[in-house]
C-alpha atoms as a PDB file:
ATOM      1  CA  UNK A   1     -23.742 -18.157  -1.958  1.00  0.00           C
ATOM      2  CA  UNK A   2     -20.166 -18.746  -3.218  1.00  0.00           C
ATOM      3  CA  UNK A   3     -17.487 -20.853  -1.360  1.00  0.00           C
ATOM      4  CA  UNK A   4     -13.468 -19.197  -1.023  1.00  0.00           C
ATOM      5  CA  UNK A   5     -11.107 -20.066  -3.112  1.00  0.00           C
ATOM      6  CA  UNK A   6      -7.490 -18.525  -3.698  1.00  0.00           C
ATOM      7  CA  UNK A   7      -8.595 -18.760  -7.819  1.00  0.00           C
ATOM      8  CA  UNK A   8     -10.355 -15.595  -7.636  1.00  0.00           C
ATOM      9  CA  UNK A   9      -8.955 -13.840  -4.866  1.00  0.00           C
ATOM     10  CA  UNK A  10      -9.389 -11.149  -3.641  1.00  0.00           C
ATOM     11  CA  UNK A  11     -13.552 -12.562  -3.256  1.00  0.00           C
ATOM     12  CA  UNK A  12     -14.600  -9.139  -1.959  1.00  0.00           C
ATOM     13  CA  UNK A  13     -14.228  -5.596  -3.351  1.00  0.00           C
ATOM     14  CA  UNK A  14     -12.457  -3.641  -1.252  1.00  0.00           C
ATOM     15  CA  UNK A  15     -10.103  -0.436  -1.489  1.00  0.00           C
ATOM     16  CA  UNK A  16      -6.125  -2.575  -2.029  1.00  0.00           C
ATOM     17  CA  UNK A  17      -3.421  -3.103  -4.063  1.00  0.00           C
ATOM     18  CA  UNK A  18      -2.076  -6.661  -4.566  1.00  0.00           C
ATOM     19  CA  UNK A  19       1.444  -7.624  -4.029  1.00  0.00           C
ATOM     20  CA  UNK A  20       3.590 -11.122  -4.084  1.00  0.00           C
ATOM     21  CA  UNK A  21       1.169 -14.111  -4.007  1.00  0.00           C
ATOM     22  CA  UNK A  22       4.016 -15.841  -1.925  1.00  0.00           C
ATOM     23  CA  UNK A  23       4.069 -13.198   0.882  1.00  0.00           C
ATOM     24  CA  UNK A  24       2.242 -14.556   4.133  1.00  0.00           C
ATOM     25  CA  UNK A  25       1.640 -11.004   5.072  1.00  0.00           C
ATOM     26  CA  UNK A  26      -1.301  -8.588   4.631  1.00  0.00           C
ATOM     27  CA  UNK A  27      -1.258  -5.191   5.452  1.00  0.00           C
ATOM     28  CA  UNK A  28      -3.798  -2.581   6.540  1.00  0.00           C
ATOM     29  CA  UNK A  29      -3.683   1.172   6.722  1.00  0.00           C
ATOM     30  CA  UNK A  30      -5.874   3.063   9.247  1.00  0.00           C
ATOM     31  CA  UNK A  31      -7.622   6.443   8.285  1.00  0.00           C
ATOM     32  CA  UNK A  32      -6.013   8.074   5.839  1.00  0.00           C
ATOM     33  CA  UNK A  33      -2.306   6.802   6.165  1.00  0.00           C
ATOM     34  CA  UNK A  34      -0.508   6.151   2.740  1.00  0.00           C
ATOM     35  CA  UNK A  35       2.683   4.302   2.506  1.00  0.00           C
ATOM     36  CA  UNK A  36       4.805   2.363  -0.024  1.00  0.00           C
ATOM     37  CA  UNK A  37       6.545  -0.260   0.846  1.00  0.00           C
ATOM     38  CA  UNK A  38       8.134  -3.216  -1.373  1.00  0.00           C
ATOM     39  CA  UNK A  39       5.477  -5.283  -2.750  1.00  0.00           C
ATOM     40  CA  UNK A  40       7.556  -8.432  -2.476  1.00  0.00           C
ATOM     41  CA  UNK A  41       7.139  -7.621   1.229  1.00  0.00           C
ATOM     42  CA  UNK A  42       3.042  -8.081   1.311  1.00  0.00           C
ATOM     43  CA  UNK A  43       0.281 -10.452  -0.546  1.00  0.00           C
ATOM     44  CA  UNK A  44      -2.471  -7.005  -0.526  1.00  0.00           C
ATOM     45  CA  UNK A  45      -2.272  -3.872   0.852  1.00  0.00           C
ATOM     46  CA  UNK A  46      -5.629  -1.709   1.810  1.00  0.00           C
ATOM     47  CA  UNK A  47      -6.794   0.629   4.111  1.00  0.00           C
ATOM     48  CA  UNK A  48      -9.798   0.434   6.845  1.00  0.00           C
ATOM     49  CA  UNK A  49     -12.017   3.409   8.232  1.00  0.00           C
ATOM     50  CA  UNK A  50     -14.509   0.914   9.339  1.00  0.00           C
ATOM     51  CA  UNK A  51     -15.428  -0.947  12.919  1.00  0.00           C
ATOM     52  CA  UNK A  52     -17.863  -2.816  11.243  1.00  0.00           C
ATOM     53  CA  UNK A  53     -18.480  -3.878   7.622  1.00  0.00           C
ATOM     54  CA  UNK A  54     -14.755  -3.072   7.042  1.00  0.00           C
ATOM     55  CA  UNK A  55     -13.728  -5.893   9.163  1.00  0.00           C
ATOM     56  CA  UNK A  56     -15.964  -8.308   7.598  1.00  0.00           C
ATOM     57  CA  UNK A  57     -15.134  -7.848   4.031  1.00  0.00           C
ATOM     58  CA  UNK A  58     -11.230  -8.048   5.494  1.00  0.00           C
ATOM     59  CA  UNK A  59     -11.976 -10.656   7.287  1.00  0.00           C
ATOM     60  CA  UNK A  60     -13.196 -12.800   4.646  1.00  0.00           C
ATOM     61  CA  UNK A  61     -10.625 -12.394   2.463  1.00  0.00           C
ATOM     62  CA  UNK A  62      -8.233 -13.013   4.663  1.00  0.00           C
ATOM     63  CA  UNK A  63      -9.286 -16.161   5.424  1.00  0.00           C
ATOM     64  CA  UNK A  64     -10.358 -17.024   1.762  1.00  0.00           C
ATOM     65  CA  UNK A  65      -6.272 -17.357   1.207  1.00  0.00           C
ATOM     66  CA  UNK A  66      -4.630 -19.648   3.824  1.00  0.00           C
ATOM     67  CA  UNK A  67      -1.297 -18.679   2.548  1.00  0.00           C
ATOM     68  CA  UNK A  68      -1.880 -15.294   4.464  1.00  0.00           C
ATOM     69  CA  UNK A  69      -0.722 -15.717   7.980  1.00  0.00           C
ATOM     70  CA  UNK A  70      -0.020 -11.924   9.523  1.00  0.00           C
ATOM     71  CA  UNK A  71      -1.792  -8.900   9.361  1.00  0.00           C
ATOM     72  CA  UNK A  72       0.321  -5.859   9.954  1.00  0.00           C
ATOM     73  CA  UNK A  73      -2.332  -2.749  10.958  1.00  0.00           C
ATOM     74  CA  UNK A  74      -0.032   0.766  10.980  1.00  0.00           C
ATOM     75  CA  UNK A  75      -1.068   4.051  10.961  1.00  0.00           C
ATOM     76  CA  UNK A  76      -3.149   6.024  13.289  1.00  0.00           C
ATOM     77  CA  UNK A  77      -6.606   6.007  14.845  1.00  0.00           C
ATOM     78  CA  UNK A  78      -9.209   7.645  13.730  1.00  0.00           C
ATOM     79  CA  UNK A  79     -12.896   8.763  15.050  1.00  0.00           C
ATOM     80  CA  UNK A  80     -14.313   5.244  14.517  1.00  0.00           C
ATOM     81  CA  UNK A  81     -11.910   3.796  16.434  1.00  0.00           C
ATOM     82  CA  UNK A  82     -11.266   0.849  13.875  1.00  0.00           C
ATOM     83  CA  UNK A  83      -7.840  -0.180  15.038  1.00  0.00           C
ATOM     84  CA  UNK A  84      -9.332  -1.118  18.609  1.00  0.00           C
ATOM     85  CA  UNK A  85     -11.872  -2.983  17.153  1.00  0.00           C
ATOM     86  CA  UNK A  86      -9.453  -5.002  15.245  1.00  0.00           C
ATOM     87  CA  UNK A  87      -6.556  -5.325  17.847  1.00  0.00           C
ATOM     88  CA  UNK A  88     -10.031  -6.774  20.227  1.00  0.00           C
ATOM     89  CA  UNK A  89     -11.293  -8.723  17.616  1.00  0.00           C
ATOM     90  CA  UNK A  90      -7.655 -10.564  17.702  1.00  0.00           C
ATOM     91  CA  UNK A  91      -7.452 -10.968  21.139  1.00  0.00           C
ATOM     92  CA  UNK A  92     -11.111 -11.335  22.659  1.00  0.00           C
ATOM     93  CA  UNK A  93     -13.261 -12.259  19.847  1.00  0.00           C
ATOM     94  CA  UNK A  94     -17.153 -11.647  19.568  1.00  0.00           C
ATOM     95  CA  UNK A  95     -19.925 -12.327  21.877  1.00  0.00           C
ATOM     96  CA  UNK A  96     -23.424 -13.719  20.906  1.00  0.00           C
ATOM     97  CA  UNK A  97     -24.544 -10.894  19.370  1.00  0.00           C
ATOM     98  CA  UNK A  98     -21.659 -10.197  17.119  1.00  0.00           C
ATOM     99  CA  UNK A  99     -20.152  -7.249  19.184  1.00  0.00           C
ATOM    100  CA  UNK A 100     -16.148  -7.281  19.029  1.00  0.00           C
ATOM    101  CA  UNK A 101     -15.742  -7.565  23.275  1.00  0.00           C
ATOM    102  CA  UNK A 102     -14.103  -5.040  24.906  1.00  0.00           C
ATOM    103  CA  UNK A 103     -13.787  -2.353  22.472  1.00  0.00           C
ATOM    104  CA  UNK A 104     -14.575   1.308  22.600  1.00  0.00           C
ATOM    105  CA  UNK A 105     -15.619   1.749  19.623  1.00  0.00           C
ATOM    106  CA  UNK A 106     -19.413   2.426  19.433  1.00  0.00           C
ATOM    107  CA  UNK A 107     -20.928   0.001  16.259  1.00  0.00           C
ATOM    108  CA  UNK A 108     -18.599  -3.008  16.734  1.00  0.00           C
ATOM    109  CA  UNK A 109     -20.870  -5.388  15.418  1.00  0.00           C
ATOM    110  CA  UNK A 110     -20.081  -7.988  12.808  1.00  0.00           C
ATOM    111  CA  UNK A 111     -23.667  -9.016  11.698  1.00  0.00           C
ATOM    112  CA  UNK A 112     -23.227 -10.460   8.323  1.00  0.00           C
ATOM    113  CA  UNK A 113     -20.544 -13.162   9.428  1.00  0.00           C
ATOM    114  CA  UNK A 114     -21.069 -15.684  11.913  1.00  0.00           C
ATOM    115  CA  UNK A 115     -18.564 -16.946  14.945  1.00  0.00           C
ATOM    116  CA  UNK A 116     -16.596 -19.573  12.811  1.00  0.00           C
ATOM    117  CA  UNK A 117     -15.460 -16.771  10.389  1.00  0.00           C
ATOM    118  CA  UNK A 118     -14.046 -15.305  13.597  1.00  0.00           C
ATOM    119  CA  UNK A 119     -12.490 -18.001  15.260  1.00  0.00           C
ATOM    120  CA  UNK A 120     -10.871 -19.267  11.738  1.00  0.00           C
ATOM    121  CA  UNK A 121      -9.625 -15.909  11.105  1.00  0.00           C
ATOM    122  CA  UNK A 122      -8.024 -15.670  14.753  1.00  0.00           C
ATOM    123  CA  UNK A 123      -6.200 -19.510  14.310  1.00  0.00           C
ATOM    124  CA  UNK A 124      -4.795 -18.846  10.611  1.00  0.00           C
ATOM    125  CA  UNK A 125      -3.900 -15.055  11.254  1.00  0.00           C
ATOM    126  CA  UNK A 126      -1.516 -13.275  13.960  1.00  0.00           C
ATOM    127  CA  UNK A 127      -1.905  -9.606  14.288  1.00  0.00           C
ATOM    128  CA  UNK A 128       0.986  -7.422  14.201  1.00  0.00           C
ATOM    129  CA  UNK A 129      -0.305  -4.127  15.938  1.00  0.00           C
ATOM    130  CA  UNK A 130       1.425  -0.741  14.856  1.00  0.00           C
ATOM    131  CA  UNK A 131      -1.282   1.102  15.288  1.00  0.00           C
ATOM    132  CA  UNK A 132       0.330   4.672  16.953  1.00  0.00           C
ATOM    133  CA  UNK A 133      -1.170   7.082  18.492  1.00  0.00           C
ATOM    134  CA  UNK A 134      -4.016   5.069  19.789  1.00  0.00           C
ATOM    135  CA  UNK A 135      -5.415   7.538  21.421  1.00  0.00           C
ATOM    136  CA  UNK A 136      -8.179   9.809  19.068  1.00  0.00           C
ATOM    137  CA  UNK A 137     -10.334  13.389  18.998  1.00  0.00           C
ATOM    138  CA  UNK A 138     -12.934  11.543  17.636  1.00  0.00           C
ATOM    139  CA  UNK A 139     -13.564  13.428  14.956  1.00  0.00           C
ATOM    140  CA  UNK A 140     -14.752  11.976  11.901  1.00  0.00           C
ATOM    141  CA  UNK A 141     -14.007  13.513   8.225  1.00  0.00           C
ATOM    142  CA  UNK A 142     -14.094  11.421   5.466  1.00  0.00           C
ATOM    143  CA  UNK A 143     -12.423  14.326   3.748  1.00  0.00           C
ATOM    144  CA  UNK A 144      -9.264  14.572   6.082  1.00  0.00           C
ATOM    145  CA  UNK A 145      -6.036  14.886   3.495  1.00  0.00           C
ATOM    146  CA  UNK A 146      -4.172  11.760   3.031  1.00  0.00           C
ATOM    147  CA  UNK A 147      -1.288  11.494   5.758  1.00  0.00           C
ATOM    148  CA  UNK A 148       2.202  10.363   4.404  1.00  0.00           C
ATOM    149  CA  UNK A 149       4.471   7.993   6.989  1.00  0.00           C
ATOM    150  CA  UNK A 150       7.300   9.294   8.711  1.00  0.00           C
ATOM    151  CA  UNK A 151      10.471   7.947   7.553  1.00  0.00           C
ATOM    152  CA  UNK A 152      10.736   6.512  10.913  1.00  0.00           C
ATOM    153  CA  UNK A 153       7.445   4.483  10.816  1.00  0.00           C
ATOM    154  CA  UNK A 154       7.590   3.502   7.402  1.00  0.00           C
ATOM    155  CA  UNK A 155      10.892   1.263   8.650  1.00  0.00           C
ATOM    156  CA  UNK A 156       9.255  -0.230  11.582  1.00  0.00           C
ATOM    157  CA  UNK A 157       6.739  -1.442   9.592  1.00  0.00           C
ATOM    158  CA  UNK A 158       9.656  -2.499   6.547  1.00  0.00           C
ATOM    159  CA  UNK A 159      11.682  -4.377   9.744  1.00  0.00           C
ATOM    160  CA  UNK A 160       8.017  -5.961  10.925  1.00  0.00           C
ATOM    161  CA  UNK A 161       7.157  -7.561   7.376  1.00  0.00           C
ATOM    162  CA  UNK A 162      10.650  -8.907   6.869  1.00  0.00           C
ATOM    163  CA  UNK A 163       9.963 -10.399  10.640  1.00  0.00           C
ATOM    164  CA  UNK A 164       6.866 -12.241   9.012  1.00  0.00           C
ATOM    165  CA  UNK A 165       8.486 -13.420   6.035  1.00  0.00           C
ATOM    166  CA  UNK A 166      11.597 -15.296   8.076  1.00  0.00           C
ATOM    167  CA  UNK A 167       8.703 -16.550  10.768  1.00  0.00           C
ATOM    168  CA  UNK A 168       6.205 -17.627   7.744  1.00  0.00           C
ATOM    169  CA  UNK A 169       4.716 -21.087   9.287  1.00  0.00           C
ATOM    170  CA  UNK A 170       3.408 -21.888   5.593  1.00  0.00           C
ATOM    171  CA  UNK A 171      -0.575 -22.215   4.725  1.00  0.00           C
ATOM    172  CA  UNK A 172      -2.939 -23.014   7.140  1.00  0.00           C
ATOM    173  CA  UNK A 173      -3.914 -26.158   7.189  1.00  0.00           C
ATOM    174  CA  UNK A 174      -8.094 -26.706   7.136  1.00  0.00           C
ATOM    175  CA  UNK A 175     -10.124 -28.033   4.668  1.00  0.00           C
ATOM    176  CA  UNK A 176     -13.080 -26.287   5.505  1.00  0.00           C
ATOM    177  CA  UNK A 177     -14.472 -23.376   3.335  1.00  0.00           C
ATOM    178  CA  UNK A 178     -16.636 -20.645   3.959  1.00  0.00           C
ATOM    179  CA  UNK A 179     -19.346 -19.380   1.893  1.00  0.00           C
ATOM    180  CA  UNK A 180     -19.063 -15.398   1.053  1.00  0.00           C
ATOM    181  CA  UNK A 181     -22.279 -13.861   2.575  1.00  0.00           C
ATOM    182  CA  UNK A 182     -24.699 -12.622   0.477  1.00  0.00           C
ATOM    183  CA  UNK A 183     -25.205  -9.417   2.213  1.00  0.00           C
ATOM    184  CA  UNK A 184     -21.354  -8.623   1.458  1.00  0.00           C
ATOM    185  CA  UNK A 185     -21.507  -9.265  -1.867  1.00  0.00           C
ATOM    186  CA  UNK A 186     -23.907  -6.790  -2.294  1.00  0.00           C
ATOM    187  CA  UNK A 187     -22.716  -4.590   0.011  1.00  0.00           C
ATOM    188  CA  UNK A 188     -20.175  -3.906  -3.088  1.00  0.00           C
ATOM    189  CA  UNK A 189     -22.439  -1.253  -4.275  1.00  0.00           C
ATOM    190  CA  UNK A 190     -23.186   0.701  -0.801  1.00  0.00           C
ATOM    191  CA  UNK A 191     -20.737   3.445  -0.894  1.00  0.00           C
ATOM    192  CA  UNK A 192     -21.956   4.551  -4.774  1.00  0.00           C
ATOM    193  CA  UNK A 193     -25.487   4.071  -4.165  1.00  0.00           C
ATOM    194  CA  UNK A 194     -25.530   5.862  -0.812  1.00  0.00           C
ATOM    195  CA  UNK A 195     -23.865   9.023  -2.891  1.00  0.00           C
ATOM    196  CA  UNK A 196     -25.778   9.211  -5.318  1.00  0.00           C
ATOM    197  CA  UNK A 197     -28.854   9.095  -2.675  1.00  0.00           C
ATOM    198  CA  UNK A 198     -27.481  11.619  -1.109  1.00  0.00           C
ATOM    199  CA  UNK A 199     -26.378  14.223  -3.136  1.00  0.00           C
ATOM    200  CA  UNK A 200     -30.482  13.636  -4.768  1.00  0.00           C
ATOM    201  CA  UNK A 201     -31.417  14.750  -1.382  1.00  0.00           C
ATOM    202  CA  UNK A 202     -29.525  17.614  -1.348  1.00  0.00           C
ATOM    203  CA  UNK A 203     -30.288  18.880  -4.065  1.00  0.00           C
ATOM    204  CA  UNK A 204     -34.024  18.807  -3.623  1.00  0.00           C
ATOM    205  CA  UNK A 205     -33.545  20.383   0.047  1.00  0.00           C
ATOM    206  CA  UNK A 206     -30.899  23.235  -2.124  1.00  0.00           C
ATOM    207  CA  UNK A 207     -33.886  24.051  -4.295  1.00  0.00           C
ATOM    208  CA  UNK A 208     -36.630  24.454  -1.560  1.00  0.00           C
ATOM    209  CA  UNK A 209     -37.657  28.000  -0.007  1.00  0.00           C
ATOM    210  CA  UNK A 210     -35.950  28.907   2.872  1.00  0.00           C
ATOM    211  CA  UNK A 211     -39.427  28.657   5.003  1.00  0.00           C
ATOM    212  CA  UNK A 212     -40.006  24.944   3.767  1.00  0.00           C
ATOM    213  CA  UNK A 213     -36.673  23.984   4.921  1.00  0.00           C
ATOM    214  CA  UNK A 214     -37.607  22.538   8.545  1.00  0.00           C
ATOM    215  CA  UNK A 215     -34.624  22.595  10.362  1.00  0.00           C
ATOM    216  CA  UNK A 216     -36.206  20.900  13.377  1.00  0.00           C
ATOM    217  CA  UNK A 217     -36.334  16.960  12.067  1.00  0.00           C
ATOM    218  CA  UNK A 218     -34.510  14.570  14.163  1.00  0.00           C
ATOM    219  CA  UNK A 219     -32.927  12.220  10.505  1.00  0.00           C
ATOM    220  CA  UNK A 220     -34.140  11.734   7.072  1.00  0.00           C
ATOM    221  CA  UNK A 221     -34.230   8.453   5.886  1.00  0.00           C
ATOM    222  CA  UNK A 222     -31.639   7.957   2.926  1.00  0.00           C
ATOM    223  CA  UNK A 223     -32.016   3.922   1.932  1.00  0.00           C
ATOM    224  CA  UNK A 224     -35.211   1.945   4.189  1.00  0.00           C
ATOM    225  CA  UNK A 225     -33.165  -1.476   2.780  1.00  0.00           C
ATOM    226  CA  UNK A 226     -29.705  -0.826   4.269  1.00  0.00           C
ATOM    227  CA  UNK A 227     -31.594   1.084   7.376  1.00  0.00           C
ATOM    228  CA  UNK A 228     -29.360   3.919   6.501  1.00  0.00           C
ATOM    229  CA  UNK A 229     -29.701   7.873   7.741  1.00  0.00           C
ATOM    230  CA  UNK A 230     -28.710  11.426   7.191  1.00  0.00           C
ATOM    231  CA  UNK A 231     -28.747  13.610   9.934  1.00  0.00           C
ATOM    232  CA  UNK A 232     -29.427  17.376   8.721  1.00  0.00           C
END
């Protein structure tokens, strides 16, 4: 296990760019919005598609740099639902079982970090919710085109980190430190590994006669370790 520490920060891999170390402000795109902004206006930038493990690797790096005090989320929802599960997260927490209370979304659960990464991340950080529409199809497609901000949007969310940077109550002020858990750090390595899996798997179902294709099982298992499945 490895402690946080601003010296090698970001501590988790995660799909960002970095900005000004001095800026108290993070910022997080939903689904597949894309928008530049000044980076003197935001410490990282990165996007979230996740309820769960998303959250978690955000989660810890926001709270591995106490100079971070806001987290603007912008863009729009998407099938998973993630910006509800963040904008409850803020304001209700978890229960025992890890389950972000009172969101919609379906897999909510934040398994790999326990209830003082929560409540640490909820007294350093304020979320800044521009999350619009809220409202989602629920449809899912990792392949949906990337979806440029209005002119209109991207300066409410200009106007909302300049609001952070004048209100910027410093670092936050605990000495306590937080050990990265395992099961994130290797969780590095998912999104790779579960592609490869699966295009082996679909290639060995391409290559099968038609009449030894059943099309009547329920999942096949991709990765037993990560309890992971396809559905055909």
């Amino acid at each position: 296990m490895q402690s946080t520490s601003t010296e090698s920060w970001p501590v988790l891999h995660g799909h960002y760019n970095l900005g000004s170390g001095n800026s108290p402000t993070a910022i997080v795109v939903l689904g597949r919005g894309r928008v530049e902004v000044p980076s003197d206006l935001y410490c990282i930038k990165g996007s979230l598609r996740s309820q769960n493990i998303g959250i978690e690797i955000m989660a810890i790096n926001l709270i591995a740099n106490p100079r971070i005090r806001f987290l603007v989320a912008c863009g729009r929802e998407d099938g998973h639902l993630p910006g509800d599960a963040l904008a409850c997260l803020f304001r209700n927490g978890v229960d025992e079982r890890m389950r972000i209370m009172g969101t919609r979304a379906q897999m909510a659960f934040l398994p790999d970090i326990d209830m003082d990464v929560v409540e640490r991340l909820r007294a350093q950080v304020t979320l800044v919710d521009l999350v619009r529409p809220r409202e989602t199809e629920g449809i899912i497609d990792w392949r949906d085109p990337e979806c440029p901000f209005e002119e209109e949007r991207k300066e409410e969310l200009i106007e909302a980190l300049e609001r952070c940077r004048n209100g910027n109550p410093g670092p936050f002020q605990d000495d306590e430190r937080f050990d990265i858990p395992a099961e994130l750090v290797r969780a590095r390595g998912i999104g790779e590994m579960l592609r490869r899996q699966t295009d082996r798997i679909s290639n060995i179902m391409l290559r099968m006669p038609s009449e030894r294709l059943s099309t009547d099982a329920s999942s096949v298992v991709v990765s037993e370790e990560f309890s992971i499945v396809l559905d055909p």
